[in-house]
C-alpha atoms as a PDB file:
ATOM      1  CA  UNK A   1      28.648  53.734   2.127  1.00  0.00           C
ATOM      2  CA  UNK A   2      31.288  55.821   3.452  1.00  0.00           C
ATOM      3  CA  UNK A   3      34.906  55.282   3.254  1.00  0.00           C
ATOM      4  CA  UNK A   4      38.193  56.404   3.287  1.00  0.00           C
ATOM      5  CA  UNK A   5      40.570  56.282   0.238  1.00  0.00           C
ATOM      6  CA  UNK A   6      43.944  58.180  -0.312  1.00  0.00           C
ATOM      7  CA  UNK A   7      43.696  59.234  -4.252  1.00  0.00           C
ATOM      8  CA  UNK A   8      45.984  61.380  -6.166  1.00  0.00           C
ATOM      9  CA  UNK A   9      44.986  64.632  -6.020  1.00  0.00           C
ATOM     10  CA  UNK A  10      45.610  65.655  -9.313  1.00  0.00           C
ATOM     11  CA  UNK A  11      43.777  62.680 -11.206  1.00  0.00           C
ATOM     12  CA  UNK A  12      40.451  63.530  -8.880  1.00  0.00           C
ATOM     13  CA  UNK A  13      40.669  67.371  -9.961  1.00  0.00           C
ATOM     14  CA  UNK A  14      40.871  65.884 -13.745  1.00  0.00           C
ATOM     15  CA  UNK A  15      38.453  63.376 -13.575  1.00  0.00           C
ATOM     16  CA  UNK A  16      35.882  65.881 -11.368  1.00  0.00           C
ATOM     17  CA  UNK A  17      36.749  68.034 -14.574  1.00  0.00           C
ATOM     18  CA  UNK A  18      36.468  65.887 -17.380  1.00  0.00           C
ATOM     19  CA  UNK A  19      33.591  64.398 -15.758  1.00  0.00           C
ATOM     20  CA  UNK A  20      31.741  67.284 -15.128  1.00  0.00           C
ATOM     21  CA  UNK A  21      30.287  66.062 -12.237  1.00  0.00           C
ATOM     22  CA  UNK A  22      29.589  68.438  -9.253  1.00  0.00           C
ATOM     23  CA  UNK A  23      30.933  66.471  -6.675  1.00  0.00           C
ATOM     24  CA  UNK A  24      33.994  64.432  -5.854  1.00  0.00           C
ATOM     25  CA  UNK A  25      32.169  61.991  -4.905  1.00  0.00           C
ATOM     26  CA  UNK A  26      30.100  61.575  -8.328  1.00  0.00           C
ATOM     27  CA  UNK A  27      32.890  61.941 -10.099  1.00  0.00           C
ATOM     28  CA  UNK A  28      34.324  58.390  -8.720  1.00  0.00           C
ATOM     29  CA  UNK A  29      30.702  56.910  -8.983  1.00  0.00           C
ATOM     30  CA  UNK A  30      30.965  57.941 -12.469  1.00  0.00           C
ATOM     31  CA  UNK A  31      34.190  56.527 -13.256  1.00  0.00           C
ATOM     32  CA  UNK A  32      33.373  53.440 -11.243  1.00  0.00           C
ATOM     33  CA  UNK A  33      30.399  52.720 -13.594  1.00  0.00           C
ATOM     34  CA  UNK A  34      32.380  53.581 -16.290  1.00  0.00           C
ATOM     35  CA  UNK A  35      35.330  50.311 -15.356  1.00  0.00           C
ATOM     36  CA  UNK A  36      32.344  48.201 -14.514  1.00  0.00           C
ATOM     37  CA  UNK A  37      30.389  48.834 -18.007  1.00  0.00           C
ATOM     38  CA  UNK A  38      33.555  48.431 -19.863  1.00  0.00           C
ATOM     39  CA  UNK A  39      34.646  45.198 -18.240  1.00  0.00           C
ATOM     40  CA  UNK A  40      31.181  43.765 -19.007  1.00  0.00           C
ATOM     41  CA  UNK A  41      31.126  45.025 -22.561  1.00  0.00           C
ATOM     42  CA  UNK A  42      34.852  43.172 -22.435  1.00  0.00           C
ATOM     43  CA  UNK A  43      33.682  39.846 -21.605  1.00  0.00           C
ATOM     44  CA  UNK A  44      30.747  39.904 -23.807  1.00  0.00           C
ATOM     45  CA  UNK A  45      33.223  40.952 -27.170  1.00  0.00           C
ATOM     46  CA  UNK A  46      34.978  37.310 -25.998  1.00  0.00           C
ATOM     47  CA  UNK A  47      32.361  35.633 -27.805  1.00  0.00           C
ATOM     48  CA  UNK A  48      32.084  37.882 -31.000  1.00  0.00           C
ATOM     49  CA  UNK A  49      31.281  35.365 -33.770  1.00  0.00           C
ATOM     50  CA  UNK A  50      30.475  32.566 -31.982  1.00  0.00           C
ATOM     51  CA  UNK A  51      27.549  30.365 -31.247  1.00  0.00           C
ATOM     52  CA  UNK A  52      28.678  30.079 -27.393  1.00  0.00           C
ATOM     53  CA  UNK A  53      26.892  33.554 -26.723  1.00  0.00           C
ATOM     54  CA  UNK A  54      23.673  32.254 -26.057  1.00  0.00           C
ATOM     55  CA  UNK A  55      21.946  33.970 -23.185  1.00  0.00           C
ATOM     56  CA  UNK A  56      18.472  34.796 -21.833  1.00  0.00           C
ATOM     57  CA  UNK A  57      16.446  37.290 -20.535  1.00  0.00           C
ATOM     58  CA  UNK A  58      17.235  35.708 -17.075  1.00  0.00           C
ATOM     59  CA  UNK A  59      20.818  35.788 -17.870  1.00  0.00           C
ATOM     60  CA  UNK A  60      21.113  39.306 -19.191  1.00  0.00           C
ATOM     61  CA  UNK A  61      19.276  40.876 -15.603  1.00  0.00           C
ATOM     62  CA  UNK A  62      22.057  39.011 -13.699  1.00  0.00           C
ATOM     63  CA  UNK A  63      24.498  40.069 -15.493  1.00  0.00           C
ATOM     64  CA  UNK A  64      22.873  43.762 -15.178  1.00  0.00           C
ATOM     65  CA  UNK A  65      22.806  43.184 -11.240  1.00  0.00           C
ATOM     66  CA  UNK A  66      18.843  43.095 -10.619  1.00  0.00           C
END
């Protein structure tokens, strides 16, 4: 999908950087994935020690998006 987005110039140079990634563009997909897999890992550390954490194999390919 294309789109248009005004970003900070600076933080794209550092994160195209610190990525390593050879494109602008994969250096947002990258940090995308990165917000996405840290939210989930986020909502899953909610139920640390408890029982309520009960989820199948259906549950964890939803929550995986396929």
């Amino acid at each position: 999908m294309r789109t248009s987005m005004n970003l900070p110039e600076k933080l794209l140079k550092e994160a195209v950087r610190l990525s390593g990634a050879p494109t602008q563009t994969q250096a947002v997909v990258m940090g995308l994935e990165a917000l996405i897999r840290k939210k989930r890992v986020e909502g899953l550390l909610k139920f640390k020690g408890s029982n309520a954490l009960k989820l199948t194999q259906k549950d964890l390919k939803k929550m995986r998006g396929r």
